[in-house]
Each structure stands twice: as C-alpha cells, then as structure tokens.
Protein backbone atom coordinates (compact mmCIF):
# COMPACT_ATOMS: atom_id res chain seq x y z
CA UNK A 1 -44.93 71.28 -112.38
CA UNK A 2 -45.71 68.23 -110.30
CA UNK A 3 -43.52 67.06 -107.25
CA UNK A 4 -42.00 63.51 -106.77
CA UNK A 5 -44.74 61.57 -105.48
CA UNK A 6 -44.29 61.44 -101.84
CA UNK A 7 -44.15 57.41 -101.25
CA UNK A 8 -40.96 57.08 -103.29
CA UNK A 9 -38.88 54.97 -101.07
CA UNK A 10 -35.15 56.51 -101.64
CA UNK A 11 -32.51 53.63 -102.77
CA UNK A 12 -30.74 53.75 -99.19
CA UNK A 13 -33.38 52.85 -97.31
CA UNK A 14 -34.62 50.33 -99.35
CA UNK A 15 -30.55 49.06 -99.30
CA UNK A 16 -30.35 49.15 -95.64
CA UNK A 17 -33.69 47.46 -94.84
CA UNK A 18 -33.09 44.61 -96.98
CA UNK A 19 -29.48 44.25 -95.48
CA UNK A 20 -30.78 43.54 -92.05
CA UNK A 21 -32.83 40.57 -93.26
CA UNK A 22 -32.76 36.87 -92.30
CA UNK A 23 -29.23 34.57 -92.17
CA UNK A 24 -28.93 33.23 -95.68
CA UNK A 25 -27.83 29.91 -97.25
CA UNK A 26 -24.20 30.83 -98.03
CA UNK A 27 -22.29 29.43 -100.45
CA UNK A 28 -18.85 28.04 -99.70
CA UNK A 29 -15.69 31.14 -101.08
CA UNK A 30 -18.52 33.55 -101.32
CA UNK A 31 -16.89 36.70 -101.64
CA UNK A 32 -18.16 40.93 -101.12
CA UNK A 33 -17.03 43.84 -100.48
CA UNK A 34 -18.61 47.58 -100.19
CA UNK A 35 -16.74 50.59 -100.49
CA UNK A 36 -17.46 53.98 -100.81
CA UNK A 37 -15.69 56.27 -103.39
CA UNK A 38 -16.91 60.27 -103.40
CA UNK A 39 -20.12 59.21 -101.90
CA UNK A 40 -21.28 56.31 -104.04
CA UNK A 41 -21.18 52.99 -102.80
CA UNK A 42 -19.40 50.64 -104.67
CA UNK A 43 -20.22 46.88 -104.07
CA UNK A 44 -18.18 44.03 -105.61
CA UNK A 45 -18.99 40.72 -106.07
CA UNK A 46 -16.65 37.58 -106.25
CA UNK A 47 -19.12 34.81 -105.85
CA UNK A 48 -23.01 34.26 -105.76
CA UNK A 49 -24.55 34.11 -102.03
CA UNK A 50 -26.95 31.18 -103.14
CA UNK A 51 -26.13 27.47 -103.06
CA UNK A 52 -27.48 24.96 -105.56
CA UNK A 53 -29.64 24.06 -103.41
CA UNK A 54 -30.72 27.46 -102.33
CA UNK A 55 -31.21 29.03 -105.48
CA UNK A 56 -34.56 30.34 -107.16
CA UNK A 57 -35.48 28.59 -110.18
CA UNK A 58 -38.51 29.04 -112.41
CA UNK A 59 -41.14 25.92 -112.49
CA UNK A 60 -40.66 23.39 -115.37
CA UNK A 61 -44.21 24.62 -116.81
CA UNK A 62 -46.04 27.81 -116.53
CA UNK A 63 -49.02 28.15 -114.14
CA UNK A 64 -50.65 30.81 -116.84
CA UNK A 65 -50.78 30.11 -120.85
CA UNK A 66 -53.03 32.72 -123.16
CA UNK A 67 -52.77 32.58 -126.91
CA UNK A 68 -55.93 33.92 -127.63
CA UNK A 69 -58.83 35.66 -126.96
CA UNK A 70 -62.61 35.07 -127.55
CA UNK A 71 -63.84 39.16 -128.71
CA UNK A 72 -67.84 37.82 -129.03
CA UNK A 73 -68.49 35.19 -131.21
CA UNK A 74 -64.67 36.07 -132.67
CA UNK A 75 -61.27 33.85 -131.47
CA UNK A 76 -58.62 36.78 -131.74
CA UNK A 77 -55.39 34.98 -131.62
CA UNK A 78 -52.28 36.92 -130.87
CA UNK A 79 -49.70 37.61 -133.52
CA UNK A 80 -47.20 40.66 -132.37
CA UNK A 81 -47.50 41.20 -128.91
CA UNK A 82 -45.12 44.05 -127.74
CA UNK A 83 -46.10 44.65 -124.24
CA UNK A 84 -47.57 42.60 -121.09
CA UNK A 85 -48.21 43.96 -118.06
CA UNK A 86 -49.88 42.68 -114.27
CA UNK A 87 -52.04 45.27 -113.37
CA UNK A 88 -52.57 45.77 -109.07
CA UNK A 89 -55.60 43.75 -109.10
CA UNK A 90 -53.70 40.93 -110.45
CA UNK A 91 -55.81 41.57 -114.13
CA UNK A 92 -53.58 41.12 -116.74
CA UNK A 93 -53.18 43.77 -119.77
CA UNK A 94 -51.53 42.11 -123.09
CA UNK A 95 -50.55 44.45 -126.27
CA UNK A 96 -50.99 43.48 -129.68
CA UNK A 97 -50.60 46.44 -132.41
CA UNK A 98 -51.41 44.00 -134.94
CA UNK A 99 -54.82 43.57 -133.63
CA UNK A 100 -54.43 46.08 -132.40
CA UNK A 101 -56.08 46.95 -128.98
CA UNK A 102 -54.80 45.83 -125.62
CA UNK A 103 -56.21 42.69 -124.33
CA UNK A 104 -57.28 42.46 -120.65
CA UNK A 105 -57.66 39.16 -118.43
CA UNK A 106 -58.37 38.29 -115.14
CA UNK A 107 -55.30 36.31 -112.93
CA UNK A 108 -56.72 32.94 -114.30
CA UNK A 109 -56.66 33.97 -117.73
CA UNK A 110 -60.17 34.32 -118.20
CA UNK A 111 -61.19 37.14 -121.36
CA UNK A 112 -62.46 40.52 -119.78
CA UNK A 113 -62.25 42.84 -122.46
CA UNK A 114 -60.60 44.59 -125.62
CA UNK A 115 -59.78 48.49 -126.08
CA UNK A 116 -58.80 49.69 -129.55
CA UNK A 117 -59.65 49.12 -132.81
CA UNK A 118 -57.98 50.54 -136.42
CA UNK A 119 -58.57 54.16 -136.82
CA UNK A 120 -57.76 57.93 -136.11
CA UNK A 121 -59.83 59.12 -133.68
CA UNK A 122 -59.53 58.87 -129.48
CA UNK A 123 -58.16 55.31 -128.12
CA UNK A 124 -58.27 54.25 -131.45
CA UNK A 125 -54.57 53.19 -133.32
CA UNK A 126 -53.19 53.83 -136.87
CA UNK A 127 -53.17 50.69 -139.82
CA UNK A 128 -49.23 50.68 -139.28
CA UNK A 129 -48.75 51.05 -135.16
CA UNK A 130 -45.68 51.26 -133.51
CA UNK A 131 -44.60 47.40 -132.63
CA UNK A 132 -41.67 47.65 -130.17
CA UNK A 133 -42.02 47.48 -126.33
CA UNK A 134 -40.39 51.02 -125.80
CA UNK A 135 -44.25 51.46 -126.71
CA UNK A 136 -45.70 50.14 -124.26
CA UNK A 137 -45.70 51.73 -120.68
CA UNK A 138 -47.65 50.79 -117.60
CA UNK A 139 -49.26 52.17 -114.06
CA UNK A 140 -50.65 50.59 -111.32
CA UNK A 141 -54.10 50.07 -113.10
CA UNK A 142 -53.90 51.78 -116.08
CA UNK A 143 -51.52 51.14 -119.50
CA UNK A 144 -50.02 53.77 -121.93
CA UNK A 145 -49.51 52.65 -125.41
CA UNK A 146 -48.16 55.12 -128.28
CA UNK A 147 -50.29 56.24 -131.30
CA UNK A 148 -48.33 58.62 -133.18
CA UNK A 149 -47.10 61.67 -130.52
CA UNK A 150 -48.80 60.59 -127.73
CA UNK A 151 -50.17 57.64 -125.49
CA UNK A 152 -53.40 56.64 -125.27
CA UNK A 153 -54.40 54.90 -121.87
CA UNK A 154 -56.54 52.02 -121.15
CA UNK A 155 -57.89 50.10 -117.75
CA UNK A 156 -59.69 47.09 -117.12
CA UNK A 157 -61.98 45.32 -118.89
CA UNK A 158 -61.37 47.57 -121.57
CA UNK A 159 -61.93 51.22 -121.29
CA UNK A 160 -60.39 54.15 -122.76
CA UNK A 161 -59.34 56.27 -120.50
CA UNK A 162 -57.82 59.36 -122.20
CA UNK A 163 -54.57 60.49 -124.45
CA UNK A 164 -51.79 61.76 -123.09
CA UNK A 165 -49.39 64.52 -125.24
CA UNK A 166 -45.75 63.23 -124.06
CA UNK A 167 -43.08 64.84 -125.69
CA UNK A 168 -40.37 61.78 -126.59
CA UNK A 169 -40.42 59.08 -128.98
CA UNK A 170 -38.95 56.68 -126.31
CA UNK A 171 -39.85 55.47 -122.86
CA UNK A 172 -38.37 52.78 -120.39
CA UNK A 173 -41.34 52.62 -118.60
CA UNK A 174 -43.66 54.21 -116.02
CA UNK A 175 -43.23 53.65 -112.09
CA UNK A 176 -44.74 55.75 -109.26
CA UNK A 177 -46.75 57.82 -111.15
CA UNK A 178 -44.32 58.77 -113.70
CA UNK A 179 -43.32 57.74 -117.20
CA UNK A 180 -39.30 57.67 -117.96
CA UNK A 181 -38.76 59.40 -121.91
CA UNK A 182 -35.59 58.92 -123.65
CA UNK A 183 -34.58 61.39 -125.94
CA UNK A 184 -31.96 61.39 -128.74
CA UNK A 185 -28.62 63.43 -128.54
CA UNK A 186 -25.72 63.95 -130.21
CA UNK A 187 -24.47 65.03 -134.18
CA UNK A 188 -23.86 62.59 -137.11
CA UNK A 189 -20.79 61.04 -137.04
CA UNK A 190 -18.54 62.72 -140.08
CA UNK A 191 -15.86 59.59 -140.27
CA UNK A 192 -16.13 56.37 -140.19
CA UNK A 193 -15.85 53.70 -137.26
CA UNK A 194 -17.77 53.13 -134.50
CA UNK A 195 -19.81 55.72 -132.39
CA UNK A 196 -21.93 55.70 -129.83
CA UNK A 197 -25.42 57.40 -129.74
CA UNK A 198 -26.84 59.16 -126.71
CA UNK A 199 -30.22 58.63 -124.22
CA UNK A 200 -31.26 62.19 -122.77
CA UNK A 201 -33.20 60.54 -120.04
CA UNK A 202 -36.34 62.95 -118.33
CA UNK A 203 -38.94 62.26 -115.94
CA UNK A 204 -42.37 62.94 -117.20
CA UNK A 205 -46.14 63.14 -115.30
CA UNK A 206 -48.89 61.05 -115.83
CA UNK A 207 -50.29 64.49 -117.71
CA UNK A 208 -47.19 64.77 -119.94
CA UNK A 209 -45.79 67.42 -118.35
CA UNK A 210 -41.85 67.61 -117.78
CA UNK A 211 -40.67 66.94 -114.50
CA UNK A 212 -36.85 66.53 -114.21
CA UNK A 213 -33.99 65.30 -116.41
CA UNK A 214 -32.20 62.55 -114.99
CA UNK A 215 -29.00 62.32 -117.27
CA UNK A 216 -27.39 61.72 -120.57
CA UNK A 217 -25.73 58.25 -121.19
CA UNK A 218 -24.15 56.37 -123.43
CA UNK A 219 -27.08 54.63 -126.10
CA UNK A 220 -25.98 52.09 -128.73
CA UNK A 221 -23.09 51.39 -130.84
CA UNK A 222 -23.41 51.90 -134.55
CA UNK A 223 -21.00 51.32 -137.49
CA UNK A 224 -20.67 54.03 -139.87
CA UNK A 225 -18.77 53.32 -143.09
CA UNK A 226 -18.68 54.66 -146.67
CA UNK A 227 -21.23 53.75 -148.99
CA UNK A 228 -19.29 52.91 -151.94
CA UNK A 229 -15.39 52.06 -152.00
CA UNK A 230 -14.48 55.35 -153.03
CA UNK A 231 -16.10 57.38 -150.30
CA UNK A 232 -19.19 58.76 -152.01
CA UNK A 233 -22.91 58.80 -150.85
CA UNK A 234 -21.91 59.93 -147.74
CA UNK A 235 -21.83 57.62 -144.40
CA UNK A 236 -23.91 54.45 -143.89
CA UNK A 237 -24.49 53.23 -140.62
CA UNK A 238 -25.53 50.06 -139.09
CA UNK A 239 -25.32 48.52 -135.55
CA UNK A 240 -21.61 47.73 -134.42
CA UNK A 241 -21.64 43.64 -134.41
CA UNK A 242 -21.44 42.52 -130.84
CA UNK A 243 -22.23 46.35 -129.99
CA UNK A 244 -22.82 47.42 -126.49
CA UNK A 245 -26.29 49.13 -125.65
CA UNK A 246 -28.05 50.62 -122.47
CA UNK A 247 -29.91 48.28 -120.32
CA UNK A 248 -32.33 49.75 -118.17
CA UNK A 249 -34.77 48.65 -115.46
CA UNK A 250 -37.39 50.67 -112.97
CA UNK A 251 -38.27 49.93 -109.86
CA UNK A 252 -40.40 51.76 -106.88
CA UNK A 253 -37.99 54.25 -105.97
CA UNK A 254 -35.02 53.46 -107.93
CA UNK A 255 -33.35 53.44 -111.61
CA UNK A 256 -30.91 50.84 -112.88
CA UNK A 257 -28.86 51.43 -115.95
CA UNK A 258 -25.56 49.47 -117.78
CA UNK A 259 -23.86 50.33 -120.29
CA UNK A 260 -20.48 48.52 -119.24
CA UNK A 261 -19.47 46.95 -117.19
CA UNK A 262 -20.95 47.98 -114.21
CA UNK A 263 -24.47 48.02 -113.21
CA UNK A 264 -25.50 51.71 -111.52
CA UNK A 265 -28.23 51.94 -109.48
CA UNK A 266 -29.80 55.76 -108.61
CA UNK A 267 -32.95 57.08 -107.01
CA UNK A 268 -35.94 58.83 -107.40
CA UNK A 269 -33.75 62.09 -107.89
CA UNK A 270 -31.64 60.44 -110.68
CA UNK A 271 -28.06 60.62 -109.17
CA UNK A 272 -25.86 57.09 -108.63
CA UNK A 273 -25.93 56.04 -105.39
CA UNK A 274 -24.37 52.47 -105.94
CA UNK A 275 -22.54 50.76 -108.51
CA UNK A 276 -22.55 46.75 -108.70
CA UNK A 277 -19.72 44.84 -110.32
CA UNK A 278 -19.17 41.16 -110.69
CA UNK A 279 -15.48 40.16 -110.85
CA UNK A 280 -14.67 37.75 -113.37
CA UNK A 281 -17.80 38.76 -115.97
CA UNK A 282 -15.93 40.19 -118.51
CA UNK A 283 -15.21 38.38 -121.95
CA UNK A 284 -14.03 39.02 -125.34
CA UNK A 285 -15.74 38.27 -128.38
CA UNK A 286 -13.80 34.16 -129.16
CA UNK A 287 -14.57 32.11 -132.22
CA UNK A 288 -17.35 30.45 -131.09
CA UNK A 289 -19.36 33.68 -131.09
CA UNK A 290 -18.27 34.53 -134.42
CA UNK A 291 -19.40 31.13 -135.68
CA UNK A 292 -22.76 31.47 -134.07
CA UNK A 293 -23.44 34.60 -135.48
CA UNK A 294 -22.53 32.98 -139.20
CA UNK A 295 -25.03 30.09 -138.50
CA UNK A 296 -27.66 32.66 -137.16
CA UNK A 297 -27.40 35.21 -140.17
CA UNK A 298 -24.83 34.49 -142.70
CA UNK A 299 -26.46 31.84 -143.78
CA UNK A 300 -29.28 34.01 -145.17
CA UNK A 301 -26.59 35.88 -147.42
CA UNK A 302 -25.83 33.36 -150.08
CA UNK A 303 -25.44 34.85 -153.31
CA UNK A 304 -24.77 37.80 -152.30
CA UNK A 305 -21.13 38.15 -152.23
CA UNK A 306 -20.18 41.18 -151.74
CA UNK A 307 -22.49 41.28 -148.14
CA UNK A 308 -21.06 38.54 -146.86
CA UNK A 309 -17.54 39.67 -147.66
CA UNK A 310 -18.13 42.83 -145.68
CA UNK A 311 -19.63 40.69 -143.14
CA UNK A 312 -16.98 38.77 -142.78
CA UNK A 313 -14.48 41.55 -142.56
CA UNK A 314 -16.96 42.85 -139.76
CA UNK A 315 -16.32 39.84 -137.77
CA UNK A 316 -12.63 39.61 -138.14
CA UNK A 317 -12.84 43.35 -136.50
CA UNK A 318 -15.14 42.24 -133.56
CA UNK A 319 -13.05 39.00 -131.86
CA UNK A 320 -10.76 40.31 -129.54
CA UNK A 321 -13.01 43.33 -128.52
CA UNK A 322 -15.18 43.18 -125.23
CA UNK A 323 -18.39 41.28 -125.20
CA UNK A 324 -21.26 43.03 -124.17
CA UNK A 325 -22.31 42.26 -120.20
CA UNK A 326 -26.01 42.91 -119.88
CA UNK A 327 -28.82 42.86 -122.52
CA UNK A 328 -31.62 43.97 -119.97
CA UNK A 329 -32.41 44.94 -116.39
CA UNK A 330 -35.14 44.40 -114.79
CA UNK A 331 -36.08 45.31 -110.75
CA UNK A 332 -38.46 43.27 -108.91
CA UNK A 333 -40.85 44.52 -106.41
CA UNK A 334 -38.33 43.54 -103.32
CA UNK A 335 -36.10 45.91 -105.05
CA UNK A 336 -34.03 42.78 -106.34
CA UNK A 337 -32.44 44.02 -109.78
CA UNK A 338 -32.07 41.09 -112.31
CA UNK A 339 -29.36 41.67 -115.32
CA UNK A 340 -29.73 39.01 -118.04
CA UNK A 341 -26.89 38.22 -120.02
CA UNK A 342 -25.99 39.44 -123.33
CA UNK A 343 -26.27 36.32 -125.45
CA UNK A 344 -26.11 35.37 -129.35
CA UNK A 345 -29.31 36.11 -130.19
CA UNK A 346 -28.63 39.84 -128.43
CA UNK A 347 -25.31 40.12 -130.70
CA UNK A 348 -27.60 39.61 -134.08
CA UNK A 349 -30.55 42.16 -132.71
CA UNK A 350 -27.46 44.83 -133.50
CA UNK A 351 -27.31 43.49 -137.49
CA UNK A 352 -29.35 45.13 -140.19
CA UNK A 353 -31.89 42.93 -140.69
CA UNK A 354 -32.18 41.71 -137.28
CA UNK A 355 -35.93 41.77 -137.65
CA UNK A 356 -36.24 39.72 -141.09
CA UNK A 357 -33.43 37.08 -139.52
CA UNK A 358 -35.13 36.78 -136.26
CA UNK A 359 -38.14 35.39 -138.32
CA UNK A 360 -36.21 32.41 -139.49
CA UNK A 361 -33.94 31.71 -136.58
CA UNK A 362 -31.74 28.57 -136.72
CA UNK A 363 -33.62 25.91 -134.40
CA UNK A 364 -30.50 24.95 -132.29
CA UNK A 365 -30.02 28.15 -131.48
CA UNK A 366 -33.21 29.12 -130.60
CA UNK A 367 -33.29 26.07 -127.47
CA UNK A 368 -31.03 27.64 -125.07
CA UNK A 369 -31.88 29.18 -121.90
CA UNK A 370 -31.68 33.01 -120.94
CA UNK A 371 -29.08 33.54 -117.75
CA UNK A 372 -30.21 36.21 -115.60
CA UNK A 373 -27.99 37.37 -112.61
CA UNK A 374 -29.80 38.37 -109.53
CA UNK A 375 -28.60 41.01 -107.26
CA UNK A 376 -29.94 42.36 -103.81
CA UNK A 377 -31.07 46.13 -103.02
CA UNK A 378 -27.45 46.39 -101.42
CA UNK A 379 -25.51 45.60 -104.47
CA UNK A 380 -24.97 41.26 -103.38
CA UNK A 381 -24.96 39.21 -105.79
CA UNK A 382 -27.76 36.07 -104.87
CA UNK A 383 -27.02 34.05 -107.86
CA UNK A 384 -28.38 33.29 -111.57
CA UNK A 385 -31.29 32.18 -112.56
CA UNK A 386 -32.69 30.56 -116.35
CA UNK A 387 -35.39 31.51 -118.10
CA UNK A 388 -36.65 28.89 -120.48
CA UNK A 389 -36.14 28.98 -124.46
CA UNK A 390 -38.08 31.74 -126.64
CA UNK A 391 -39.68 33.36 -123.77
CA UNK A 392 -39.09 37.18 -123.16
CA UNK A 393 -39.87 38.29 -119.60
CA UNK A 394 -42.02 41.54 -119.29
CA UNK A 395 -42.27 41.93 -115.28
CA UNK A 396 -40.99 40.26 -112.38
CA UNK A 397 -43.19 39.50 -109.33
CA UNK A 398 -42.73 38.32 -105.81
CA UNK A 399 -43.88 34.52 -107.12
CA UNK A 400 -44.03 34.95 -110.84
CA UNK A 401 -42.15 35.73 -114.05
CA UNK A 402 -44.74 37.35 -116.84
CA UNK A 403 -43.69 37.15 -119.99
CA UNK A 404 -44.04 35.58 -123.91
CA UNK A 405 -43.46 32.55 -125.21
CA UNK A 406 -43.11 31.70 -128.86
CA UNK A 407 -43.69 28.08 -130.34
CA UNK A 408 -42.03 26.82 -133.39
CA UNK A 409 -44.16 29.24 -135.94
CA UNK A 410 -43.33 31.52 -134.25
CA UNK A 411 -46.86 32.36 -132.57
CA UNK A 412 -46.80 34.15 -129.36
CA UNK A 413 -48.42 33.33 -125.92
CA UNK A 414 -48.37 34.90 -122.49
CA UNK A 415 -46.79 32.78 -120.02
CA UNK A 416 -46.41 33.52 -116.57
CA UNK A 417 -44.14 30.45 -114.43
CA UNK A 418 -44.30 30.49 -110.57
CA UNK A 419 -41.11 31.75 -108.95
CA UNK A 420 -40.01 28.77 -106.40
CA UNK A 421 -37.43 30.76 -103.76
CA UNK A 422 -36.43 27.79 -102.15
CA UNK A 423 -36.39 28.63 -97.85
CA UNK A 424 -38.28 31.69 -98.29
C-alpha cells in the first residue's frame, strides 16, 4: 500500500503560516473568535475582514473564451462539457463526453490536441459516457476521466496515458497524488419521509489501490413516499425540495466538507481539525423561494394535475424548514476555501427532472450572480465574492477563476476571468 505523499503540508501549518501574514484592510464591527473544543478549533465569524474597497472581485470580461476546437480540417464545437481543468504548465484540459475526448489548449487558448474517440478499446469511451463532473478528476499534468469501472488518463497535447481500475463510482477529485472515491452506504428507507443517504469517503492511489478511509457523512436528502394513495408499489423516492447535500472541496493538504451548517476543514489524515461558522447565515425556506421554484419548474407541469398538486403539497412542507447553506466548496491554492451559496437554481437540481428543466430555464432567473464566501486557512472570513450569470467555476487560481459559461442556447464555453485582489 502506498504512503501519504511526503509534501502534504498538514492543515495547521498551513493555518498558522497564513495567520502571520501582512496587516489587512479591516472592515469597521468586524468580528472573530477561535476556540478550541476537544482539540478542534472552532472559528466564528461575525463580519467579513474585507472592505468594499478591499474586496476581490472578478473582471467584468474574461481574459480566456474557447467554444471550440479546430480537430484538422474539422471545427469541433463543445456541447456537454463536464470537466475543466489547468494543468501545471498552465495547458488547459477541457472534457466533453459528447465528443467525447478531452480537449487540450495552451494558456492562450490556442488548439494542441484531442484524446478519445467512440469505442471500447484503451483511452477510447462508450456511445453513452458518463456526463457529470464527479467524472472527471485531475493531477498535476495528467486527467482521469471514467469509462465504465475505471479511469482512463490523458496528458498534453493529447496522449493516452493508461487506465486505471478504481473501485468507486464517485470521486471529488484528485490532489497530491491521490484520487478521493465516494462510496454509497446505508439500507432503503422502509417508511416514508425524508432520509438522508451516506458518502463512505476513501483515499485511493494514482494505481487504484486503497489507501485509507477518511469517514462516513451525511450525502443528500431524498423524499420517499408511496407510490399510489393506498400504499402499494412500494416506496418512491425523489430529492427532498430545498434538500441539503454534501459540499466538498480539495486542496494541497487539506479536505473541506458541509453538510450544515458548519464548514469542517481536516487534513491529509482525514480527521477535523477546524470548523468555520458564520453567525447570522442561517435562513428558512420564505415565500419568495417557494415562488421561484414555481416559476423555475411548475410551470413545465401544466396539465398534469395531479403532479403539480403533489408539488404543491411538497412546497407547503418545505417553508419554514432550514435553507440549505453551501452548494459547493472549493480551496484555492493559498489554501483559501470558497463556499458558494445555495441558491434557486441549487433548490431545483434536488427535483426529478432537474436535468430536463434546467434545459429550459426561465431567463430572469438565469441573470443572477453566484455569491461565494471566502474564508482564510485559519477559519476568517475575508468576504464574498460574485461570479457572473451561467458560469460554473471548475478551479480557482492565484489570479484566475476557470470555469464554463453558457449563452442563451445554452452552448457552453470555457471562460477563465482574472482575479483582481485589490492591495495584494
């Protein structure tokens, strides 16, 4: 069995390095506190650090667009891309499953190469590939992407490297040399209500092999009700509207997770070390969410009564209950962690047929910003900062935000905007 790789930089050190930094811009009634309960550090936040003036913003356009690729004589647009990922040469890998092959470009954008094509041999993917980003993980130069029961990894300009037998359906990602798998756990729920599924989380080997399990945690909220009024058919489930669901991010050295309401922060070994909590976050689901969520889906549901009647019913349930905190996490390479904000078009990801709806979303609800708070190594809380309409960020950089941007059709593009960090 392989050993941790021996430049893991353990959580505290990272904490207390980044602590002893320069004098910042503080904001007037900033508030935090650090406490330390059985061994864990436990840092609470009243107020950002950052001013207005002070705080990091992206740039009003990107520095970076791709939306296609020249393969020969061939312009390859992009149609599903579930991964992007900035490679240490600054090269940029992009994957598409509907092309499917992984896309690689220099920092400027310029076409190097493509790896994959349709088929069933090695570095080659199925007709119907796997689409999400838990798909998708990356290395320093190299990028994993499923086929079936294993990964198949590619580098720059466009080579197949070799598969890879890894023994997990899931993974959050792959940092230091390792991929993270998350595993299933837990038995059917027998009565209806909501439940909550389980993530077995295990460290894995670039080889496959397994090299520690980190925990069990809390998953996703489902639904599970009766199929028919009378009970028979057994249990149908769907996600809980307004559900809760793990966040996680990775980092060199260190593993962020949320499930509510905190944000816990562990190291290369797996157990918490810090806990970050933001006083004042916490919100119940009000009316206006509920009428969101009708002009986002409901509205797709005419005619069929009895659908909307147990939607409706579904919503009564939800207002009054706690709204979810944090739809993702993500860690930047200061060790920075960055929690985005659960928002409305997080709530309908948990319905049915979030992936049908999400193809016709309502336009005024597609215009709004992303909030993401940003939080030091040591648990303070710097401030927020926006992400633009219809992009979702894939990595984090010093300077940059990577990510994808779709236009009105719905056609993605890579977009990476400079990171301005005002007095830095």
């Amino acid at each position: 069995m392989r050993s941790c790789p021996a430049d893991l930089v353990p959580f505290v050190l990272v904490a207390a390095l980044t602590a002893c930094g320069a004098a910042e811009d503080v904001a007037p009634g900033s508030a935090f506190t650090v406490t330390d309960s059985a061994g864990v550090r436990v840092a609470v936040n009243a107020a950002p650090l950052w001013t207005e003036a002070a705080r990091w913003r992206l740039a009003d356009a990107p520095e970076l667009e791709i939306g296609q690729a020249l393969v020969g004589e061939t312009v390859v647009p992009f149609a599903a891309i579930a991964g992007v990922h900035a490679l240490s040469s600054g090269a940029l890998a992009v994957y598409d499953p509907w092309a499917p092959g992984v896309f690689f470009f220099a920092g400027d954008g310029r076409f190097l190469g493509l790896a994959g094509r349709t088929g069933s041999g090695p570095g080659e993917f199925p007709a119907r590939p796997t689409t999400t980003r838990e798909s998708f993980a990356c290395g320093a130069d190299t990028v994993y992407v499923r086929v079936n029961r294993h990964f198949a990894a590619f580098a720059a300009p466009g080579t197949y490297v070799r598969d890879v037998p890894l023994d997990t359906w899931r993974v959050a990602g792959c940092t230091e040399g390792r991929f993270l798998g998350l595993g299933g756990a837990g038995e059917r729920p027998t009565e209806p209500g909501i439940h909550t599924t389980k993530a077995v989380l295990d460290w894995y080997d670039l080889d496959g092999r397994h090299v520690a399990h980190v925990d069990t945690l809390p998953d996703r909220e489902r639904e599970y009700a009766w199929s028919s009024p009378e009970g028979h058919g057994g249990l149908g489930n769907s996600w809980a509207l307004f559900g809760r669901g793990l966040a996680m991010g990775l980092g060199r050295g260190v593993l962020a997770t949320s499930f509510e309401p905190d944000i816990r922060l562990r190291d290369a070994s797996g157990p918490v070390r810090m806990v970050i909590r933001v006083e004042g976050a916490a919100r119940v689901v009000d009316g206006e969410d509920v009428r969101r969520f009708k002009d986002y889906v409901m509205n797709l549901l005419r005619g069929n009564g009895q659908e909307r009647l147990r939607m409706e019913e579904r919503l009564e349930e939800a207002l009054g209950k706690p709204y979810p905190l944090f739809a993702e996490l993500r860690i930047d390479p200061a060790g920075n962690i960055w929690a985005r904000r659960h928002d409305h078009v997080d709530a309908v990801g948990f319905y049915d047929y979030a992936s049908f709806v999400r193809g016709m979303p309502a336009p005024e609800l597609g215009e709004e910003p992303s909030t993401w708070m940003v939080f030091r190594p040591d648990g303070r809380w710097l401030g927020n900062v926006d992400t633009p309409p219809r992009f979702t960020v894939h990595e984090i950089g010093e300077a940059w935000v990577l990510g994808v941007w779709k236009d009105d059709y719905d056609v993605p593009f890579v977009r990476r905007y400079a990171l301005v960090k005002p007095g830095s």
